[in-house]
Protein backbone atom coordinates (compact mmCIF):
# COMPACT_ATOMS: atom_id res chain seq x y z
CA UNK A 1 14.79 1.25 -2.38
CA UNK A 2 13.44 3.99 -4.89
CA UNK A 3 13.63 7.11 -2.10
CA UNK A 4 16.33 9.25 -4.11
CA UNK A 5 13.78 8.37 -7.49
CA UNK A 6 10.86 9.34 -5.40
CA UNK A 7 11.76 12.17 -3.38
CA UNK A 8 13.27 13.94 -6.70
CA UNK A 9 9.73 13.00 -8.57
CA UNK A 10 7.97 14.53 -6.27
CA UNK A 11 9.50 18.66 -6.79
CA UNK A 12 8.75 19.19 -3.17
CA UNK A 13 9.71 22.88 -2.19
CA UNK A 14 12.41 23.18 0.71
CA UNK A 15 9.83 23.90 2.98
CA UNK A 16 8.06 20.73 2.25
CA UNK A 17 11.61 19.07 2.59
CA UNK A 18 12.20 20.67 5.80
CA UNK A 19 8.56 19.79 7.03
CA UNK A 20 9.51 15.88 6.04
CA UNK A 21 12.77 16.01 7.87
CA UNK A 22 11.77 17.67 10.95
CA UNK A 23 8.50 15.69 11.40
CA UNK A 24 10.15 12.15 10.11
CA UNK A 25 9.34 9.81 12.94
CA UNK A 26 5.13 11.47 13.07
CA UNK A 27 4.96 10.83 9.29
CA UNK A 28 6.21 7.18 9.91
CA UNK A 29 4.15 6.55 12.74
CA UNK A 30 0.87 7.87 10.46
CA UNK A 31 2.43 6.13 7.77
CA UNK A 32 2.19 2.73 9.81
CA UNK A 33 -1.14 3.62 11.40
CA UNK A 34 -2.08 3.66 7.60
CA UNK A 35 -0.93 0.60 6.82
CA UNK A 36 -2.48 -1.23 9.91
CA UNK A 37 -5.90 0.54 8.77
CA UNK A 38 -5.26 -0.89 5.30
CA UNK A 39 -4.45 -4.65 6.14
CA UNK A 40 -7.24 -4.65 8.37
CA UNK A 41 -9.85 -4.08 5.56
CA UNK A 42 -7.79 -6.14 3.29
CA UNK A 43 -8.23 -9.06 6.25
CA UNK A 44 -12.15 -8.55 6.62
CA UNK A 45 -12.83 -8.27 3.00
CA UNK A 46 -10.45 -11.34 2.10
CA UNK A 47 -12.51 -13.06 5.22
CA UNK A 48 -15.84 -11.86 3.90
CA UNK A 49 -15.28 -13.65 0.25
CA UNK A 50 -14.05 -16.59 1.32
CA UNK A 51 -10.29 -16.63 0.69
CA UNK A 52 -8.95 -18.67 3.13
CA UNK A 53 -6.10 -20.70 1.73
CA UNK A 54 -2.94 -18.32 0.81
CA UNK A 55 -3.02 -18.51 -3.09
CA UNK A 56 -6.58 -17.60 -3.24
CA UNK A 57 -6.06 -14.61 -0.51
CA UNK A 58 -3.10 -13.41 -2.50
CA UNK A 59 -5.00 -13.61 -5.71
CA UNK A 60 -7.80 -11.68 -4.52
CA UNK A 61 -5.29 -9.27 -2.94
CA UNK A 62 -3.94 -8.52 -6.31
CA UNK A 63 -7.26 -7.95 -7.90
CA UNK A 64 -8.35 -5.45 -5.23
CA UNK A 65 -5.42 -3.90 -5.51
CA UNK A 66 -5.16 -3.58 -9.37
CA UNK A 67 -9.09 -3.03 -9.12
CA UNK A 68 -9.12 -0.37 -6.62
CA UNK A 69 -5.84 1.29 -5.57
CA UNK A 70 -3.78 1.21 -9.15
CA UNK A 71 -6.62 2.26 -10.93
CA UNK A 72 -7.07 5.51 -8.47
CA UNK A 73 -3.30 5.92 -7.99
CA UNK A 74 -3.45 6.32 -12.00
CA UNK A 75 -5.13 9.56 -11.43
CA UNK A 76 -2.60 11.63 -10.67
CA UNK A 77 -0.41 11.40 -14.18
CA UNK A 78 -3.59 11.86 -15.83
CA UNK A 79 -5.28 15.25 -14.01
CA UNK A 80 -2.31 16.27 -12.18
CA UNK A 81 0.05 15.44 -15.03
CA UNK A 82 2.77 13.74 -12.36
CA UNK A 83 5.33 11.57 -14.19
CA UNK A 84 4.38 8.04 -14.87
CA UNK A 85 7.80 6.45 -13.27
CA UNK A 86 6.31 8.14 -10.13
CA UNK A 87 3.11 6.46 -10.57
CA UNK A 88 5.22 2.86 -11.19
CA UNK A 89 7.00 3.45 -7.86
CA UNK A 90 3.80 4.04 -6.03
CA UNK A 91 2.02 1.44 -7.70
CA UNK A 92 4.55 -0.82 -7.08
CA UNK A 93 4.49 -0.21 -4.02
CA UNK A 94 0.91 -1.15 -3.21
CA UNK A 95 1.52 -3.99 -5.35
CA UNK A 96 3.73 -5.58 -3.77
CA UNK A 97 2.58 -4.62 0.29
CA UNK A 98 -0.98 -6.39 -0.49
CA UNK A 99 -0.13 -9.93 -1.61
CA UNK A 100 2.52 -9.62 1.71
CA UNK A 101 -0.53 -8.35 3.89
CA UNK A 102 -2.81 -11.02 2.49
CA UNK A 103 -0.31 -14.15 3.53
CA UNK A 104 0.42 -12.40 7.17
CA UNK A 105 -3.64 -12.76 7.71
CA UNK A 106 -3.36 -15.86 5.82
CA UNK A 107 -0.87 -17.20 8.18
CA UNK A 108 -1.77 -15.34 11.42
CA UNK A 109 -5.80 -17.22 10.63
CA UNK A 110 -3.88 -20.49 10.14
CA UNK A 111 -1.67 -19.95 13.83
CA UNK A 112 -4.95 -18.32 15.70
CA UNK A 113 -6.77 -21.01 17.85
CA UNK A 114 -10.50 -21.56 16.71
CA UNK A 115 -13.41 -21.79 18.17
């Protein structure tokens, strides 16, 4: 949705453009991986404090995600002087992936047969 915003926020050289293009479906695929990594952590640690029901594992997921992952995303406009609507886009990003990965493990715990 924001890729022209981002892409243009981010002053990448031609080379780094090139790079991007040419190696589109690896970064994707790593970009995935990441993600998988990511909700897997998100899973155990929801699992680990007790959030079981889907409001309180999407609460939670919002406060480690505000708590951990906005607040060290805000680094970068503040030592590497990057533009804050890049940090919103980013942020937003994470935002909005972490309540989403908290109801599929909400949902896939709810649909998995128990011992």
């Amino acid at each position: 949705m924001f890729t022209e915003s981002w892409t243009a926020l981010q002053n990448f050289t031609p080379e780094q453009t090139a790079f991007g293009e040419q190696n589109m479906g690896a970064l994707m695929g790593l970009g995935f991986l990441i993600a998988l990594i990511s909700s897997g952590f998100l899973g155990f640690v929801l699992r680990k404090i007790g959030a079981n029901d889907m409001v309180d594992a999407i609460k939670m997921s919002l406060v480690l995600c505000f708590g951990f992952v906005v607040l060290t995303q805000l680094y970068d406009p503040v030592y590497a002087i990057t533009p804050m609507a890049l940090f919103y886009i980013d942020a937003s990003y994470q935002v909005v992936g972490f309540p989403l990965m908290a109801a599929i493990h909400t949902l896939m715990a709810n649909v998995m047969v128990k011992d």
